[in-house]
Protein backbone atom coordinates (compact mmCIF):
# COMPACT_ATOMS: atom_id res chain seq x y z
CA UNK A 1 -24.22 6.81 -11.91
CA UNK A 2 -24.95 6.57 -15.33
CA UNK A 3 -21.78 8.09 -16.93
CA UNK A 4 -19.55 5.81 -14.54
CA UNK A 5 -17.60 3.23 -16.26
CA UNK A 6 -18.77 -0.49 -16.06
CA UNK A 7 -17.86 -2.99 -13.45
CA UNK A 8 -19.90 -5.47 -13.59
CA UNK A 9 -16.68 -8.26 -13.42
CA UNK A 10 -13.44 -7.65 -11.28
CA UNK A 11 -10.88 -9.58 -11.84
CA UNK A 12 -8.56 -11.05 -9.14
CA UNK A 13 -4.59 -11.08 -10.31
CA UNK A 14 -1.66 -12.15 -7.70
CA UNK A 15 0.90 -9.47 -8.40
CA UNK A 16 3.41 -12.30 -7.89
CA UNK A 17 2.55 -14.76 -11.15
CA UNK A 18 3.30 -12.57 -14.07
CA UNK A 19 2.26 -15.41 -15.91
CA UNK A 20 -1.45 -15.28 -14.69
CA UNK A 21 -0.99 -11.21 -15.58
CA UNK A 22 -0.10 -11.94 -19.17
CA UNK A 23 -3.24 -14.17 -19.37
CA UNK A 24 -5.64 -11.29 -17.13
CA UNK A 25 -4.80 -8.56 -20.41
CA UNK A 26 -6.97 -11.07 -22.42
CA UNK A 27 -10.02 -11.63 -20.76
CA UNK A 28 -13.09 -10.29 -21.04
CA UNK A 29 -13.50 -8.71 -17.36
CA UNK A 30 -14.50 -4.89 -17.14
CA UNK A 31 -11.40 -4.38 -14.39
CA UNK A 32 -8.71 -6.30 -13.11
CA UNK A 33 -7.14 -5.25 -10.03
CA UNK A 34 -3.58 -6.60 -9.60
CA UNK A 35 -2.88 -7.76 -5.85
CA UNK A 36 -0.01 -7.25 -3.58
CA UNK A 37 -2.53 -7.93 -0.52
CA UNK A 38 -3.94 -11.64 0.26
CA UNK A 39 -2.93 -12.80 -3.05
CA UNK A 40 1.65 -12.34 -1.99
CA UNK A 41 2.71 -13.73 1.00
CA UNK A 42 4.94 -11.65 2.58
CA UNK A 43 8.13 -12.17 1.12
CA UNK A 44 6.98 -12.39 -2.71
CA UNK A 45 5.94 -8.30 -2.11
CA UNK A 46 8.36 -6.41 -3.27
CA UNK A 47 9.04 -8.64 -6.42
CA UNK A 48 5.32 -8.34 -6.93
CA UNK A 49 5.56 -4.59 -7.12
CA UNK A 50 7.80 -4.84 -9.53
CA UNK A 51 5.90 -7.75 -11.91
CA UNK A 52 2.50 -4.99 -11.53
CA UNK A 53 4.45 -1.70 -12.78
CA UNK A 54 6.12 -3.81 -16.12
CA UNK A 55 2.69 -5.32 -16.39
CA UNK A 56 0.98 -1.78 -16.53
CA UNK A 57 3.76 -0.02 -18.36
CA UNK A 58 3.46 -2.96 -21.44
CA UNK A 59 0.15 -2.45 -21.91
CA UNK A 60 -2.13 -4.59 -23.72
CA UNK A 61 -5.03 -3.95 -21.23
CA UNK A 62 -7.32 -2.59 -23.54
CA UNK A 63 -10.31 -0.96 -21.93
CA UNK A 64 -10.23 -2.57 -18.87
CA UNK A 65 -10.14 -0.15 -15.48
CA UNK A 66 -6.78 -1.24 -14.39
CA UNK A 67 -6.61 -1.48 -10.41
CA UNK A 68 -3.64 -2.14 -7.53
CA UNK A 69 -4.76 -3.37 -4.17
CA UNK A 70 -1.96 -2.76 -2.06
CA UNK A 71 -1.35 -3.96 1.50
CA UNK A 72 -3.44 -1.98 4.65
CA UNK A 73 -2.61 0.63 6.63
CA UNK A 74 -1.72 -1.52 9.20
CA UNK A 75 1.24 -3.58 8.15
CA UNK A 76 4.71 -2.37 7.48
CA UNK A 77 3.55 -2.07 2.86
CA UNK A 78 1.60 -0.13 2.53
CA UNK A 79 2.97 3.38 1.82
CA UNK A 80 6.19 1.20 -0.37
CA UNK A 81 3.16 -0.52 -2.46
CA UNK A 82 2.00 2.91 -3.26
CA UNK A 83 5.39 4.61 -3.74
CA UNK A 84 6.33 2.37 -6.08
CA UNK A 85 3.25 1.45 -7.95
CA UNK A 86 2.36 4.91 -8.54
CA UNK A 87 5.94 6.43 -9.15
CA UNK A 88 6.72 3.44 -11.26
CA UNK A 89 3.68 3.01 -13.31
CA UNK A 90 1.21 5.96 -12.46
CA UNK A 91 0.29 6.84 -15.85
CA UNK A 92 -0.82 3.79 -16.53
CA UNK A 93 -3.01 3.34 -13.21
CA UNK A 94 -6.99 4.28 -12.98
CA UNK A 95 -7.23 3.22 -8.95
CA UNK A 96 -5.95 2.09 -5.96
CA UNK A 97 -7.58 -0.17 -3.72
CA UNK A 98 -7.34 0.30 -0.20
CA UNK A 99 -8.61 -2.93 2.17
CA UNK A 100 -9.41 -3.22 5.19
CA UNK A 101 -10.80 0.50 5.66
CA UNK A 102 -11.89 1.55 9.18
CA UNK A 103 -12.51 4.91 8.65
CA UNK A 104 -12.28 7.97 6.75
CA UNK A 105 -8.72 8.66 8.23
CA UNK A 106 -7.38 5.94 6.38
CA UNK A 107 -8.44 7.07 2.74
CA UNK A 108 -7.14 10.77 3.87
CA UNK A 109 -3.71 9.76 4.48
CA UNK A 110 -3.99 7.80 1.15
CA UNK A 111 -5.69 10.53 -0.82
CA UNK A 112 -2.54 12.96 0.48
CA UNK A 113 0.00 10.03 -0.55
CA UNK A 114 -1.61 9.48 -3.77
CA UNK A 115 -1.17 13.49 -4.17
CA UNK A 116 2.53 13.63 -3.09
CA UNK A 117 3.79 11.43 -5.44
CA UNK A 118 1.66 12.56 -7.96
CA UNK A 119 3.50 16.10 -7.88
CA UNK A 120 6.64 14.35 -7.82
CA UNK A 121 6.44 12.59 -10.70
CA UNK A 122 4.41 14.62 -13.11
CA UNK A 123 1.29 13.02 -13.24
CA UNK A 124 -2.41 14.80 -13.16
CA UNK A 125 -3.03 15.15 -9.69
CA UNK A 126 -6.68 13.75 -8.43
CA UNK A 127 -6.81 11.61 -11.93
CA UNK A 128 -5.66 8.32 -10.29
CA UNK A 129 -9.16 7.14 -7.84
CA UNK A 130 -9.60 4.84 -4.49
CA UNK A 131 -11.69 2.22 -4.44
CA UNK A 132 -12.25 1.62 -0.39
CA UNK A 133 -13.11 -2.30 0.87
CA UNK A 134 -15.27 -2.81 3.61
CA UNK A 135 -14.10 -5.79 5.47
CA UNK A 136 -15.07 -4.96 9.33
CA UNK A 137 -17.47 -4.07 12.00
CA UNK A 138 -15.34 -0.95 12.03
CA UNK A 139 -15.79 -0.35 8.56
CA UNK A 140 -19.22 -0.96 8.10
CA UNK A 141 -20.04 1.26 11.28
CA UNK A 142 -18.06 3.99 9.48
CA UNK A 143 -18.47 3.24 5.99
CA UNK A 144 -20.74 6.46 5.39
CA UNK A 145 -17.80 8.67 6.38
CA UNK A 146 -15.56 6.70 4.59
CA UNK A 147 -17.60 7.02 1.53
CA UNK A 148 -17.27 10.96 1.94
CA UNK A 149 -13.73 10.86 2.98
CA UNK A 150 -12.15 11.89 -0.45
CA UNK A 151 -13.03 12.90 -3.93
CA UNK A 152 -10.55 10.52 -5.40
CA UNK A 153 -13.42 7.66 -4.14
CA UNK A 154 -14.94 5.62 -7.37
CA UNK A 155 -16.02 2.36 -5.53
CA UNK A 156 -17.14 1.07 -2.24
CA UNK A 157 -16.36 -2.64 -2.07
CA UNK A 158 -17.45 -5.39 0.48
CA UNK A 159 -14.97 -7.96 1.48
CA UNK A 160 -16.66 -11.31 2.75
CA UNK A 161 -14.15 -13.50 3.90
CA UNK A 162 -12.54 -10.87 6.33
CA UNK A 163 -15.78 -9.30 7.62
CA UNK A 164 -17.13 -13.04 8.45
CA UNK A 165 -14.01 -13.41 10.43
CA UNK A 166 -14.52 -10.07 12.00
CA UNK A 167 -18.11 -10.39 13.73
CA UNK A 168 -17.42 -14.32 13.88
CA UNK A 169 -19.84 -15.32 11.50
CA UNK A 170 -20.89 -19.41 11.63
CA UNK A 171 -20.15 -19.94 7.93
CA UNK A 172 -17.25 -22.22 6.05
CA UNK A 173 -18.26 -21.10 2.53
CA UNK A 174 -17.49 -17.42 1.99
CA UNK A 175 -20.51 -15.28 0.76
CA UNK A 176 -22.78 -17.82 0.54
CA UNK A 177 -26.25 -18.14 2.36
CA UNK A 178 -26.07 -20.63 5.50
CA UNK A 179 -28.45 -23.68 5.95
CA UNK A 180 -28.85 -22.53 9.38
CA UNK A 181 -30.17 -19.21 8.62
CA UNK A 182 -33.72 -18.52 7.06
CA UNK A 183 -32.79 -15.31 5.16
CA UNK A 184 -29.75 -13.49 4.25
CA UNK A 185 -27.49 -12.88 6.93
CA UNK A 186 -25.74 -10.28 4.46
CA UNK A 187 -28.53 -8.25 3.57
CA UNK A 188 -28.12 -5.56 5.81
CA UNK A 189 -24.53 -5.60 5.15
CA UNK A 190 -24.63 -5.30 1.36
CA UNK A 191 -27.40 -2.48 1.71
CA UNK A 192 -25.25 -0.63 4.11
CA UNK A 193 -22.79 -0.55 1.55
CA UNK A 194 -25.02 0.65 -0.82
CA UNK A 195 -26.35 2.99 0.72
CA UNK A 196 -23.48 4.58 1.01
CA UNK A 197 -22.05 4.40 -2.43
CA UNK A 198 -25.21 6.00 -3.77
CA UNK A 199 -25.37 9.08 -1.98
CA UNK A 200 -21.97 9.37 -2.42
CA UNK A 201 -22.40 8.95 -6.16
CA UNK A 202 -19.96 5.92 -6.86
CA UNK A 203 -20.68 2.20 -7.46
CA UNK A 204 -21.53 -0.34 -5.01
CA UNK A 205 -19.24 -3.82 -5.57
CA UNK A 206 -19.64 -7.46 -4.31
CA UNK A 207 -16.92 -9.42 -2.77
CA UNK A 208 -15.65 -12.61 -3.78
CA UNK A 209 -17.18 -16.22 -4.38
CA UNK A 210 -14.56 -18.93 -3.50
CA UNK A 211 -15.99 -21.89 -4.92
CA UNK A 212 -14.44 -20.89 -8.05
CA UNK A 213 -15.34 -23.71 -10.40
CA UNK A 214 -19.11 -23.94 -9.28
CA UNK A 215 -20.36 -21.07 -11.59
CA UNK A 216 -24.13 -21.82 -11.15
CA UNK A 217 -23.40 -21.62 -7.21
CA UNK A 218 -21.55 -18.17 -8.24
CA UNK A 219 -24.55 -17.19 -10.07
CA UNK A 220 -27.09 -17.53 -7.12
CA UNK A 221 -24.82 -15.62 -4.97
CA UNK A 222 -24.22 -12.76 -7.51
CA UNK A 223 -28.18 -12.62 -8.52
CA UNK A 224 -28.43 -11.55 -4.50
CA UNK A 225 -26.62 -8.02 -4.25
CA UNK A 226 -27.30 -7.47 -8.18
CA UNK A 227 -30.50 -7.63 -7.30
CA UNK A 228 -30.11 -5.05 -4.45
CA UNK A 229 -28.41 -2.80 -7.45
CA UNK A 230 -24.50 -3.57 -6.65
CA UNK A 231 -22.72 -2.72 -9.99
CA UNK A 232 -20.56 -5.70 -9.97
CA UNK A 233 -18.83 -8.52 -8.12
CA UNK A 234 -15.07 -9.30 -8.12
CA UNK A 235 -14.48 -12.98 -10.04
CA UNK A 236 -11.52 -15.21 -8.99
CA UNK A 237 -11.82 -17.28 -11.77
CA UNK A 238 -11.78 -16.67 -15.82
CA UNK A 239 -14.85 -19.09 -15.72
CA UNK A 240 -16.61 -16.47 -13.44
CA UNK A 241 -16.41 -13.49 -16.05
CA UNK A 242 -18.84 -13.95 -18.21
CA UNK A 243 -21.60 -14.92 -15.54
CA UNK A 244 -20.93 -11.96 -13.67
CA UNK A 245 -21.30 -9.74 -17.31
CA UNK A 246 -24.29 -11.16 -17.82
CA UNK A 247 -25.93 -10.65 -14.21
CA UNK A 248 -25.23 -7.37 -13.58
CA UNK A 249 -25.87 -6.32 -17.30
CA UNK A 250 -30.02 -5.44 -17.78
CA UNK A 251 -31.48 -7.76 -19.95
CA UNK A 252 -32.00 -6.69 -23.41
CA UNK A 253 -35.78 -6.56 -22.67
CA UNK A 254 -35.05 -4.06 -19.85
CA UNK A 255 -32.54 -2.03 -21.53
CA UNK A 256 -34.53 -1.87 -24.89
CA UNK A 257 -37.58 -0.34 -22.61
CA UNK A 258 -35.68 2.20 -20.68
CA UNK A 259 -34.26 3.37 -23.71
CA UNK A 260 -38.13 3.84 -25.18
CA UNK A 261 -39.01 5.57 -22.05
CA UNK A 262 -36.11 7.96 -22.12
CA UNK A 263 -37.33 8.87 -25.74
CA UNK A 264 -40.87 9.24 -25.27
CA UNK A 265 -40.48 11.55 -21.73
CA UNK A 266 -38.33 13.40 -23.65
CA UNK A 267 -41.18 13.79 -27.08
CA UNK A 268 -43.83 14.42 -24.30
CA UNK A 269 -42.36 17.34 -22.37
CA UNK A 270 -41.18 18.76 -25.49
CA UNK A 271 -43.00 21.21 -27.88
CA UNK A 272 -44.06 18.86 -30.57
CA UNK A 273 -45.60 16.65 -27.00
CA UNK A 274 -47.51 19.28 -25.70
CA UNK A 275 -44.84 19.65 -22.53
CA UNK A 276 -47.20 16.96 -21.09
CA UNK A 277 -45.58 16.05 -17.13
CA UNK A 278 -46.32 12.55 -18.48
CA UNK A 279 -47.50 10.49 -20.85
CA UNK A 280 -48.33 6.62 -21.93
CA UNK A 281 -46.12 4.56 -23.44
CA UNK A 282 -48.16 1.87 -24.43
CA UNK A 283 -50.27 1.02 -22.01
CA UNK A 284 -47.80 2.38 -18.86
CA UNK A 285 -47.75 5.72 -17.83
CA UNK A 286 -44.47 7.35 -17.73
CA UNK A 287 -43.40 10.51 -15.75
CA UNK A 288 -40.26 12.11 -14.25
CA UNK A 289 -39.72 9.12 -11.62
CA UNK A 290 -39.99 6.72 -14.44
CA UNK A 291 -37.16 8.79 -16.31
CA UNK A 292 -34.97 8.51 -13.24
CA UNK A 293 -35.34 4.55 -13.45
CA UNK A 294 -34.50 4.59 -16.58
CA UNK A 295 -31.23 6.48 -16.43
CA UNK A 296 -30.32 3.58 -14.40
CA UNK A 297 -31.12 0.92 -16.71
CA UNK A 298 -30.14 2.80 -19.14
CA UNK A 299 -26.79 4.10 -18.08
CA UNK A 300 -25.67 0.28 -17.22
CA UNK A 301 -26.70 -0.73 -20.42
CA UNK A 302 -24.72 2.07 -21.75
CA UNK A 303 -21.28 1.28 -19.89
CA UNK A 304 -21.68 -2.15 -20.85
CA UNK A 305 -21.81 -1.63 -24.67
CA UNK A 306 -25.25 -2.70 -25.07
CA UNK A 307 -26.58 -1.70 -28.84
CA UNK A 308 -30.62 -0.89 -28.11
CA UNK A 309 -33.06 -2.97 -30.57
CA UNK A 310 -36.18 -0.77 -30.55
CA UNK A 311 -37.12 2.42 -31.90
CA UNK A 312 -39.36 5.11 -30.72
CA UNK A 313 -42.08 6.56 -33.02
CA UNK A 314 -44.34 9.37 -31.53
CA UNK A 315 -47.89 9.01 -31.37
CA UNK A 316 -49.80 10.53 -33.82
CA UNK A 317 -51.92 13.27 -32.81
């Protein structure tokens, strides 16, 4: 997990305004995935294909993980999003996201698709990854298969909105707690997901907020599955970005001490440490489980360009 690129924002782009994909290069979101699913109605598709490959081919993005969600394997678009998404703009592509996953079937025949017209065109074949969204009781049920299903998978994702709809959920506001409920009637959704996505080794990623404009709503909702350790949440909004960088980012506090404790488990098993199994720093004992917490921290910290602010100096003996 901690060499995986960060995600702590994805950014929502309708495939069909290539004015709103002009503005997406610009912003400061980790990934923007560019949307021929929800985001088209039906007959805007195919020009939307077209408005993603230009987009991708002109560049511009800078170092954000570029994304297509095309349409599931249940309508008539999908295998024409990927033909000409891939074919058209390939090299240019990190991932595809699939919605609406049921089960591992579904990434298969994408993984092979992705393959074909990988050969066909010239590309590296296994470069371009899936990122699979869980949005029903069939997913969920399967989503530990569907986690395994290919190595091409970098991201398990949960889709709100269509779930909710799915096991006929009593809420109007999507991903949001309900007054009627004491707790979190997503919990055990979200840590399903989770679960998943970390023994698979990928990352774990929130669905959307809808109240777009209420960013200290989004906030609350986002501080619930990063939390949980989700590496990110989508964002429909540009005013969403920044609140979702900053929540799923460690604080500089935390990143500044996992940092110290990487250091001094590293002095203290060496041969200048006495190849202790652990050691204090400060007045906390550290040993190989607090190493492994502090990849974490660490790694995210990493990803997300975080410059450290403390320095380790080893005791004197």
């Amino acid at each position: 997990m901690a060499e995986l690129r960060s995600r702590r924002s994805n950014l929502a782009v309708p495939g069909s305004n290539p004015r709103f994909l002009e503005k997406a290069k610009g912003l400061g979101a980790d990934q923007v995935f560019l949307d021929l699913e929800d985001a088209c109605a039906p007959l805007a598709k195919p020009g939307a294909r077209k408005n993603i490959v230009a987009a991708l081919n002109e560049g511009g993005w800078g170092e954000k993980i570029r994304t297509v969600r095309v349409n599931d394997w249940t309508t008539e678009w999908t295998f024409q999003d990927v033909i000409e998404v891939v074919g058209g703009a390939g090299a240019n592509l990190d991932c595809i996201m699939l919605p609406k996953v049921a089960d591992a079937g579904q990434v298969q025949a994408l993984d092979m698709l992705l393959t074909q017209i990988e050969k066909a065109n010239g590309l590296e074949v296994g470069r371009i990854g899936i990122e699979a969204q869980i949005e029903t009781a069939q997913g969920l049920i399967n989503v530990n298969q569907i986690a395994f299903a290919s190595p091409r998978i970098e991201t398990i994702i949960f889709g709100p909105a269509d779930f909710m709809a799915s096991i006929n959920m009593k809420s109007l506001v999507v991903g949001a707690l309900h007054p009627d409920y004491a707790g979190d009637p997503f919990h055990y959704i979200l840590m399903q997901i989770l679960m998943a996505a970390r023994a698979r080794g990928v990352q774990a990623i929130d669905g959307p907020f809808l109240q777009v404009r209420d960013v200290g709503a989004f906030r609350e909702v986002a501080k619930r599955s990063a939390v949980l350790g989700f590496d990110g949440k989508w964002v429909l909004h540009p005013g969403q970005v920044d609140a979702a960088n900053e929540i799923y980012s460690p604080s500089q506090e935390d990143y500044d001490h996992a940092e110290l404790i990487l250091d001094a488990y590293d002095w203290a098993t060496s041969e200048a440490g006495g190849k202790k199994g652990s050691a204090m720093l400060g007045d906390e004992m550290i040993d190989e489980a607090s190493r492994k917490m502090a990849l974490v921290i660490a790694g995210k910290g990493r990803a997300a360009g975080m410059q450290r602010t403390s320095t380790f100096t080893p005791p004197e003996s």
